[in-house]
N, C-alpha and C. Protein backbone atom coordinates (compact mmCIF):
# COMPACT_ATOMS: atom_id res chain seq x y z
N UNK A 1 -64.91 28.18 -26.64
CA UNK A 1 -63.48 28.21 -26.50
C UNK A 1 -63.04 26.94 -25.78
N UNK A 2 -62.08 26.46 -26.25
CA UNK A 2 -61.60 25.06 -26.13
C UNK A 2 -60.50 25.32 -25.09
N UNK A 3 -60.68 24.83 -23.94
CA UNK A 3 -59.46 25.15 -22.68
C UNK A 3 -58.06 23.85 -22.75
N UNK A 4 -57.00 24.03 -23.01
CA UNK A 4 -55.94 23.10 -23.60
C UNK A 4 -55.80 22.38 -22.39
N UNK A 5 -55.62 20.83 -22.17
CA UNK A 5 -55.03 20.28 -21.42
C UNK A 5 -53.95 20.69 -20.83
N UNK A 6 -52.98 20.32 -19.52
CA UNK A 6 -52.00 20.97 -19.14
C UNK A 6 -51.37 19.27 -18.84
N UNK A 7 -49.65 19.46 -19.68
CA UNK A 7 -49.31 18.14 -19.15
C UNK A 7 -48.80 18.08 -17.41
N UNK A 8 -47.96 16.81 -17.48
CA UNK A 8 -48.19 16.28 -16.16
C UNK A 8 -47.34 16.95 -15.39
N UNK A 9 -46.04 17.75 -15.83
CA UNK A 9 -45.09 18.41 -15.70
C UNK A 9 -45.38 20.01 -15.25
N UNK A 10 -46.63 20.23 -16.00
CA UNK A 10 -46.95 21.80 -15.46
C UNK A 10 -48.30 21.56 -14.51
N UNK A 11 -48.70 20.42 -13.85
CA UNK A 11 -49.32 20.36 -12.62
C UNK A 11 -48.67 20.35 -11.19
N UNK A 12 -49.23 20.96 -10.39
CA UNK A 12 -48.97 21.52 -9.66
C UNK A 12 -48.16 22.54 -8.96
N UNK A 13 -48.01 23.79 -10.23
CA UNK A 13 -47.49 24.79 -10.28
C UNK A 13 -47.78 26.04 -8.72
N UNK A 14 -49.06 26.06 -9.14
CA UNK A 14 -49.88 27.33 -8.16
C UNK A 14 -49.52 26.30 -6.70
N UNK A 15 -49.65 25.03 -6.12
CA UNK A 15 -49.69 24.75 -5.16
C UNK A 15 -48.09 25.39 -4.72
N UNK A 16 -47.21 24.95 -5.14
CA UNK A 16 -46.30 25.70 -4.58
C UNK A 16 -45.88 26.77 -4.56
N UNK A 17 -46.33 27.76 -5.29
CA UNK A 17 -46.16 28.84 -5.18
C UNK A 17 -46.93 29.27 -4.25
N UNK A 18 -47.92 28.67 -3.94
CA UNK A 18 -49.17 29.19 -2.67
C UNK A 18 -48.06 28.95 -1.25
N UNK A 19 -47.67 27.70 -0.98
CA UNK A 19 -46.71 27.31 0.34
C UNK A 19 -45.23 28.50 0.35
N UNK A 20 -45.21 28.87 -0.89
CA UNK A 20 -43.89 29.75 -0.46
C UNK A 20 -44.42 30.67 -0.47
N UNK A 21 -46.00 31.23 -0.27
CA UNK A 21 -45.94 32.58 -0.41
C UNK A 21 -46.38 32.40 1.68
N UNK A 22 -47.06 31.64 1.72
CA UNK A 22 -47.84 30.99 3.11
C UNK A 22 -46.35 31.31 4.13
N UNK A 23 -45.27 30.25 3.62
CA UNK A 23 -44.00 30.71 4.35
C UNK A 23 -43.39 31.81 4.36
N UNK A 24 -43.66 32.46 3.50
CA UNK A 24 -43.05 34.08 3.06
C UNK A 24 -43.89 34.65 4.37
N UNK A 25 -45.13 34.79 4.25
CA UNK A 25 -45.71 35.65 5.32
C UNK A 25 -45.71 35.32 6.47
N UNK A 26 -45.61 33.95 6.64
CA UNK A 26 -45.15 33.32 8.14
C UNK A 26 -43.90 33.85 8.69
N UNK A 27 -43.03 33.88 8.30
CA UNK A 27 -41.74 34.37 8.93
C UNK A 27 -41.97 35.96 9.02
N UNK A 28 -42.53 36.70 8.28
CA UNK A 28 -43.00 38.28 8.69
C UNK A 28 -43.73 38.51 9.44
N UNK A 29 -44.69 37.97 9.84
CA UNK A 29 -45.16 37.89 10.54
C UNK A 29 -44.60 37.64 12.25
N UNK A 30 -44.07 36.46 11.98
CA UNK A 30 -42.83 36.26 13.41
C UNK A 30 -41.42 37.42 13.32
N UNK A 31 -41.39 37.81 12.60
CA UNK A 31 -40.48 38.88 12.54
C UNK A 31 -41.12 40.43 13.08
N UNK A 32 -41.66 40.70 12.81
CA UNK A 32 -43.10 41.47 13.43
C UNK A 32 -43.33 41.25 14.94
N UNK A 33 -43.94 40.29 15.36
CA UNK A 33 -44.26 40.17 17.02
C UNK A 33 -43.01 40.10 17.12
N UNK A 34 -41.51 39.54 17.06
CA UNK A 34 -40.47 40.06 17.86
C UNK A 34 -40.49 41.62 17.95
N UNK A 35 -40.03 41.90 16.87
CA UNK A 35 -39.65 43.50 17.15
C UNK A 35 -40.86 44.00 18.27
N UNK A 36 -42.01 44.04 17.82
CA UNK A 36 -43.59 44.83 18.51
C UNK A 36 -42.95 43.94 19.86
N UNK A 37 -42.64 42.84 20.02
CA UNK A 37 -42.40 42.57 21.83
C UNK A 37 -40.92 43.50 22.33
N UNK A 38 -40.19 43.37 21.49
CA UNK A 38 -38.76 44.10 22.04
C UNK A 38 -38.99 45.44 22.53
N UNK A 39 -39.67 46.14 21.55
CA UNK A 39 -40.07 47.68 21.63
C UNK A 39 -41.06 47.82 22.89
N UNK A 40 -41.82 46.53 23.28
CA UNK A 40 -42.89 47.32 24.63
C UNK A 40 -41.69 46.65 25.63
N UNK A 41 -40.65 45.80 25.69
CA UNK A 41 -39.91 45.50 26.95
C UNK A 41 -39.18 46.53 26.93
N UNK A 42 -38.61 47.43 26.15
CA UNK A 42 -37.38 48.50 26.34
C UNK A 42 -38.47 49.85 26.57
N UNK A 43 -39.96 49.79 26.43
CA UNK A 43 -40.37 50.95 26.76
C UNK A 43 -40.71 50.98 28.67
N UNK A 44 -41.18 49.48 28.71
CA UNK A 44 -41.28 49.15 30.47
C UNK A 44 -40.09 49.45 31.16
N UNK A 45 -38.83 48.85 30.40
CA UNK A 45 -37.68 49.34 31.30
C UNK A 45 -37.40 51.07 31.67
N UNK A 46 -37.41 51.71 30.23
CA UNK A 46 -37.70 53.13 30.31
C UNK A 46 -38.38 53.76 31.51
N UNK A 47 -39.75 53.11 31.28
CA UNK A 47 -40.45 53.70 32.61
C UNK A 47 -39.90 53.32 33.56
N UNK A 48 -39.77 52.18 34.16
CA UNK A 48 -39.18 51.49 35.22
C UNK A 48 -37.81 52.80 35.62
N UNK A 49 -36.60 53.13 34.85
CA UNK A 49 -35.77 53.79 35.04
C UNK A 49 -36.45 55.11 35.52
N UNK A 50 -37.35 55.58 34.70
CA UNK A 50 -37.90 56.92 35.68
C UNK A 50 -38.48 56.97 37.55
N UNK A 51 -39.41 55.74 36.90
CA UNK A 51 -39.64 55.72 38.51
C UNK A 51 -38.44 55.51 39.58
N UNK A 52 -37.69 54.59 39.25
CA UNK A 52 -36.26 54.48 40.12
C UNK A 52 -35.88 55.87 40.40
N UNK A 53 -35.59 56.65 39.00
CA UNK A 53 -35.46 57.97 39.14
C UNK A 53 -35.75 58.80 40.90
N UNK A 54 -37.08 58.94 40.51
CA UNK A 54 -38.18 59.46 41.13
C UNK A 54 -37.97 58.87 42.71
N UNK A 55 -38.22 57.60 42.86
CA UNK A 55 -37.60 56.78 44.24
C UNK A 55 -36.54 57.25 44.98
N UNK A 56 -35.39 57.50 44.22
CA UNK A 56 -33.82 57.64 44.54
C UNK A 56 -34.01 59.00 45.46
N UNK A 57 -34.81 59.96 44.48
CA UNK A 57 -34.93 61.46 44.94
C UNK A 57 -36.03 61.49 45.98
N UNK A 58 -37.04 60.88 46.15
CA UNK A 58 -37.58 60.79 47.36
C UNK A 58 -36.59 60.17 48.55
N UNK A 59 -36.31 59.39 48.24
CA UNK A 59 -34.73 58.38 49.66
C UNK A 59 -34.14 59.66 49.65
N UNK A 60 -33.55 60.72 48.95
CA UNK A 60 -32.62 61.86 49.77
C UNK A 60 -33.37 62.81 50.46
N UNK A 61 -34.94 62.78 49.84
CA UNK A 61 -35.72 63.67 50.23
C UNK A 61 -35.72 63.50 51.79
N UNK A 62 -36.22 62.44 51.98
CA UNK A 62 -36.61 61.48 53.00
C UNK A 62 -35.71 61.94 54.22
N UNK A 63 -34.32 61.37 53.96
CA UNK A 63 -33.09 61.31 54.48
C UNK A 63 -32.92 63.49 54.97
N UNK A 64 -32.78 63.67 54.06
CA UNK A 64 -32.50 65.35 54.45
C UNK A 64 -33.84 65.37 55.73
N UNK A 65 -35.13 65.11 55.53
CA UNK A 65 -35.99 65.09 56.65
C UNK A 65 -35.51 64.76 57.85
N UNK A 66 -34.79 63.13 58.16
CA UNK A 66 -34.33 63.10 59.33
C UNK A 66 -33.27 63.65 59.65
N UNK A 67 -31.89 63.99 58.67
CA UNK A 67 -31.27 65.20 58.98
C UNK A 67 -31.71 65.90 59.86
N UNK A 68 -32.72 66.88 59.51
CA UNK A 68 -32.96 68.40 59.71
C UNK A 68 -33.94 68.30 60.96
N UNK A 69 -33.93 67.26 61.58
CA UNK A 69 -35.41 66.79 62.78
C UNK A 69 -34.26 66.42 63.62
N UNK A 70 -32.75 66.09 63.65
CA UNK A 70 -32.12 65.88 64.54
C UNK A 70 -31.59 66.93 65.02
N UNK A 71 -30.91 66.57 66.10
CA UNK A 71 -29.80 67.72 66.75
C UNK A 71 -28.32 67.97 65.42
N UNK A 72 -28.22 69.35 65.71
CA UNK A 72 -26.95 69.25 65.07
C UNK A 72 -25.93 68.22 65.41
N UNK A 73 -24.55 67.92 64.57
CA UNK A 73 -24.20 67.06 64.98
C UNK A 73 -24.19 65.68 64.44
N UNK A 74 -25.28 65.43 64.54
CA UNK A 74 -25.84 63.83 64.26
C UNK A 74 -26.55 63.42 63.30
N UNK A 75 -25.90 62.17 62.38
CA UNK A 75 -26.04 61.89 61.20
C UNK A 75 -26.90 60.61 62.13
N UNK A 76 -28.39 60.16 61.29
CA UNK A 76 -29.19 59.95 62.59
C UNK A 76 -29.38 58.71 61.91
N UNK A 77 -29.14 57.85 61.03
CA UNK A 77 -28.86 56.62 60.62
C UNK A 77 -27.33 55.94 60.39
N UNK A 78 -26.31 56.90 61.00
CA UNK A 78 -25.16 56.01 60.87
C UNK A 78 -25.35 54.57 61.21
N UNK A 79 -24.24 53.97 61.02
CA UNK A 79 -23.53 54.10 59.79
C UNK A 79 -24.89 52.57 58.88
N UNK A 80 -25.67 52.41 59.58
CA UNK A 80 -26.62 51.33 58.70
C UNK A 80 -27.69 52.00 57.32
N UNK A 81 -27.48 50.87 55.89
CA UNK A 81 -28.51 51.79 55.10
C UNK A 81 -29.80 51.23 56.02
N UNK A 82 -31.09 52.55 55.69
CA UNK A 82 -31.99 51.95 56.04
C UNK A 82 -33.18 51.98 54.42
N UNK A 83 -33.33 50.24 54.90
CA UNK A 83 -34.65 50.40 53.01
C UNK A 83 -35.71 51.30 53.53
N UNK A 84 -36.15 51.63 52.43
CA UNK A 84 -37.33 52.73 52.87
C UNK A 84 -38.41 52.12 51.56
N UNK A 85 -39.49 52.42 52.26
CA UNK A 85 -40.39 52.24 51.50
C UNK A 85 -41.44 53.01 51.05
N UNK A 86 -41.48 53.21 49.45
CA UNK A 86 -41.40 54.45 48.84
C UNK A 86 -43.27 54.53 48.56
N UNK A 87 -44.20 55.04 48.76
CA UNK A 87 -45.42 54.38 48.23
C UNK A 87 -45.67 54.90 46.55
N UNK A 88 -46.46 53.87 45.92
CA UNK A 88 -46.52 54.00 44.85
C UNK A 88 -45.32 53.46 43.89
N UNK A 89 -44.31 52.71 44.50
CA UNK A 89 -43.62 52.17 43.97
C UNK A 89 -43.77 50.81 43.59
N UNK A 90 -43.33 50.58 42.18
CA UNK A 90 -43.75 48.89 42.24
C UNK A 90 -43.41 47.69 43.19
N UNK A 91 -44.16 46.74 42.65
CA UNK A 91 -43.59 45.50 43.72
C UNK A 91 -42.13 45.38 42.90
N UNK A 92 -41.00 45.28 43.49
CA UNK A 92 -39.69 44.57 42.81
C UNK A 92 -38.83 45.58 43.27
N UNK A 93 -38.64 47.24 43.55
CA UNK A 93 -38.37 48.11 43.75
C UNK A 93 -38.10 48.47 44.97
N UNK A 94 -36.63 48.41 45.42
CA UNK A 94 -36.15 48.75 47.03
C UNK A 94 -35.38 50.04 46.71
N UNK A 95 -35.54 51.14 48.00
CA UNK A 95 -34.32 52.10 47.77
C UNK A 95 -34.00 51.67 49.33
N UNK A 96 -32.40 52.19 49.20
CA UNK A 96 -31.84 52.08 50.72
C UNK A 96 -31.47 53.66 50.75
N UNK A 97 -31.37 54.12 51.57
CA UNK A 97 -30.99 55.68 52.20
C UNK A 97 -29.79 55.29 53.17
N UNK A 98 -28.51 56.14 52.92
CA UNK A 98 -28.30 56.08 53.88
C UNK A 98 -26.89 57.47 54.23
N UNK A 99 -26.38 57.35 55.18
CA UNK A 99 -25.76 59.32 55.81
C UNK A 99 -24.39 58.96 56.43
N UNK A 100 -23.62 59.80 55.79
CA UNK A 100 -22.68 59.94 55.93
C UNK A 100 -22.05 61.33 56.55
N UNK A 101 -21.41 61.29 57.94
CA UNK A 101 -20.98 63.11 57.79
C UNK A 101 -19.95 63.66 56.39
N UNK A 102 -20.37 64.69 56.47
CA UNK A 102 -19.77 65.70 55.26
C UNK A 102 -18.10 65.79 55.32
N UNK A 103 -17.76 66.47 54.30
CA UNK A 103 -15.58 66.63 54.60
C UNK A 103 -16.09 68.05 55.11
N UNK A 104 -17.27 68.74 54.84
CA UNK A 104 -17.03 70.49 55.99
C UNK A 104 -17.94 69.83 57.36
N UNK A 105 -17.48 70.25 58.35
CA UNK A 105 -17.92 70.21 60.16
C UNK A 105 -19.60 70.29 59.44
N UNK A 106 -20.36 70.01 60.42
CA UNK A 106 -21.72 69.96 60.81
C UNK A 106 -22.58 69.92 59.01
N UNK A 107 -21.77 69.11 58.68
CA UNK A 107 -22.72 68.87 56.85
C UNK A 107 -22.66 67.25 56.85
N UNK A 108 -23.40 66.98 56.10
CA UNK A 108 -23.69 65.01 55.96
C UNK A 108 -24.46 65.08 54.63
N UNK A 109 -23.88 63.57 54.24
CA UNK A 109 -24.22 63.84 52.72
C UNK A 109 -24.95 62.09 53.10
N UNK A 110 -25.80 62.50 51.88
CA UNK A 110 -27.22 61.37 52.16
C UNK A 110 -27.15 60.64 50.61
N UNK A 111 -27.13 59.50 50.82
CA UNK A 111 -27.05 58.87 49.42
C UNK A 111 -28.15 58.00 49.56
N UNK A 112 -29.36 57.81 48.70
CA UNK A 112 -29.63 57.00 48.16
C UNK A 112 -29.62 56.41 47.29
N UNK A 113 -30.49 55.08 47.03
CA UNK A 113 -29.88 53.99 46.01
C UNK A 113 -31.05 53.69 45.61
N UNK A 114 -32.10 53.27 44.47
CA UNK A 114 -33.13 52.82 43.87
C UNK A 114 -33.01 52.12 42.91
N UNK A 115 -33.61 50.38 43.28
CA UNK A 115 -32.97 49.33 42.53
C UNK A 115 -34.27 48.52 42.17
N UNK A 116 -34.65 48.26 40.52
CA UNK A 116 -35.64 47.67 40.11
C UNK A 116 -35.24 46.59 39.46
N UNK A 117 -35.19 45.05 40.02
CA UNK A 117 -34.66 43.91 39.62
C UNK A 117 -36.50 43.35 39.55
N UNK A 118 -37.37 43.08 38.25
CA UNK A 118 -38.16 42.15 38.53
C UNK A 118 -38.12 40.87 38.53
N UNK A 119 -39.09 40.03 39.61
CA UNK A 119 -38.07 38.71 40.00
C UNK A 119 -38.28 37.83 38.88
N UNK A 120 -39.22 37.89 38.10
CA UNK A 120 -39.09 37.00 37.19
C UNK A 120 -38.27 37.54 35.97
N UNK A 121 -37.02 38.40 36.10
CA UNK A 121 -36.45 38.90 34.99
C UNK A 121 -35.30 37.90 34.44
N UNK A 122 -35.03 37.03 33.57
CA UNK A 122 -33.88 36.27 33.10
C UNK A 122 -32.41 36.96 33.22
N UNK A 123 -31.66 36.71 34.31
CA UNK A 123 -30.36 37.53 33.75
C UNK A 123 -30.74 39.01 33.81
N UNK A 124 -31.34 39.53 34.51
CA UNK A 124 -31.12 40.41 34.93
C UNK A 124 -31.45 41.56 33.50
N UNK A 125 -32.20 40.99 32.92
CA UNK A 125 -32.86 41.87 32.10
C UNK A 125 -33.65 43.02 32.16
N UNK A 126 -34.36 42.87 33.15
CA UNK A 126 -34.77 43.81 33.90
C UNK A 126 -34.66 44.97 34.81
N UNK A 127 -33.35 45.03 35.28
CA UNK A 127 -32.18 45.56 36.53
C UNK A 127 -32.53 46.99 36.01
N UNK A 128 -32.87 46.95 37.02
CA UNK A 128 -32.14 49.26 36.90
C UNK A 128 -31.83 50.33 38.26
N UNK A 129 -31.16 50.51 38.48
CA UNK A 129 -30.63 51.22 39.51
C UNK A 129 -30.14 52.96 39.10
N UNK A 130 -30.68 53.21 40.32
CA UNK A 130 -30.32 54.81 40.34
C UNK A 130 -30.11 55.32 41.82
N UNK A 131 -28.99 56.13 41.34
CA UNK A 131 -28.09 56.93 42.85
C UNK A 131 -28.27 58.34 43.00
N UNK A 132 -28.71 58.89 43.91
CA UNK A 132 -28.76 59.88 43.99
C UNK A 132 -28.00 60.30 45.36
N UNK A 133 -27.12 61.89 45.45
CA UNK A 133 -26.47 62.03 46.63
C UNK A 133 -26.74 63.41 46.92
N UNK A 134 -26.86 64.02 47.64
CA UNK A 134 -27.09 65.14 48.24
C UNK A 134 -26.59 65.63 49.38
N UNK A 135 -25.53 66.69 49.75
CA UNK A 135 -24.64 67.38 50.96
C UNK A 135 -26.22 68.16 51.39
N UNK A 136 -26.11 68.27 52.86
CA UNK A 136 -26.60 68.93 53.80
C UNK A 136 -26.03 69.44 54.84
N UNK A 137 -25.98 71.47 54.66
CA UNK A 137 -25.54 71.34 56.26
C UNK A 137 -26.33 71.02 57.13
């Protein structure tokens, strides 16, 4: 079987079709690691928001403790927040606690605050804050 010459016009057909297929999968590929990176930064923040969670409610925990160890009366961190430091919390992660008396006689309401800024976050991409408040008589 006699294989036909190919003129000069139908050489180099397959080479380009090879580079646009090369570029075809190149850009899917980079389309791919974005998304797969977006999806593990919005799942870290997720977590990140729980633990804040979790932080916030330990700071009232905390706070109702020195409440209930004082004399009636006395809201025992007026009027300064104090940071507290939560263990098991990440590095980047401050809560402040802090007490206010109540609108009924001998009640105080305890607010904390749990704030996860990591420092290398651009713009604040990273930020998450959570409040938690709680009345005590």
């Amino acid at each position: 079987m006699k294989l036909r010459q190919l003129k000069r016009s139908e050489q180099g057909f397959a080479l380009i079709a090879a580079i646009v297929l090369i570029v075809i999968l190149a850009a899917m590929a980079g389309f791919v690691a974005t998304m797969v990176s977006g999806q593990s930064a919005g799942q870290q923040l997720e977590r990140m928001s729980g633990v804040a969670d979790r932080a916030a409610q330990t700071g009232v925990e905390w706070g109702a403790y020195q409440v209930l160890r004082q004399s009636p009366g006395v809201c025992p961190f007026v009027p300064a927040v104090q940071p507290l430091s939560v263990p098991g919390t990440p590095v980047g992660m401050t809560v402040a606690v802090s007490c206010a008396p109540g609108a009924v006689p001998a009640t105080y309401q305890i607010t904390a605050t749990a704030i996860f800024d990591a420092p290398a976050s651009p713009a604040g991409l990273n930020y998450v804050e959570r409040v938690k408040t709680a009345v005590f008589p």
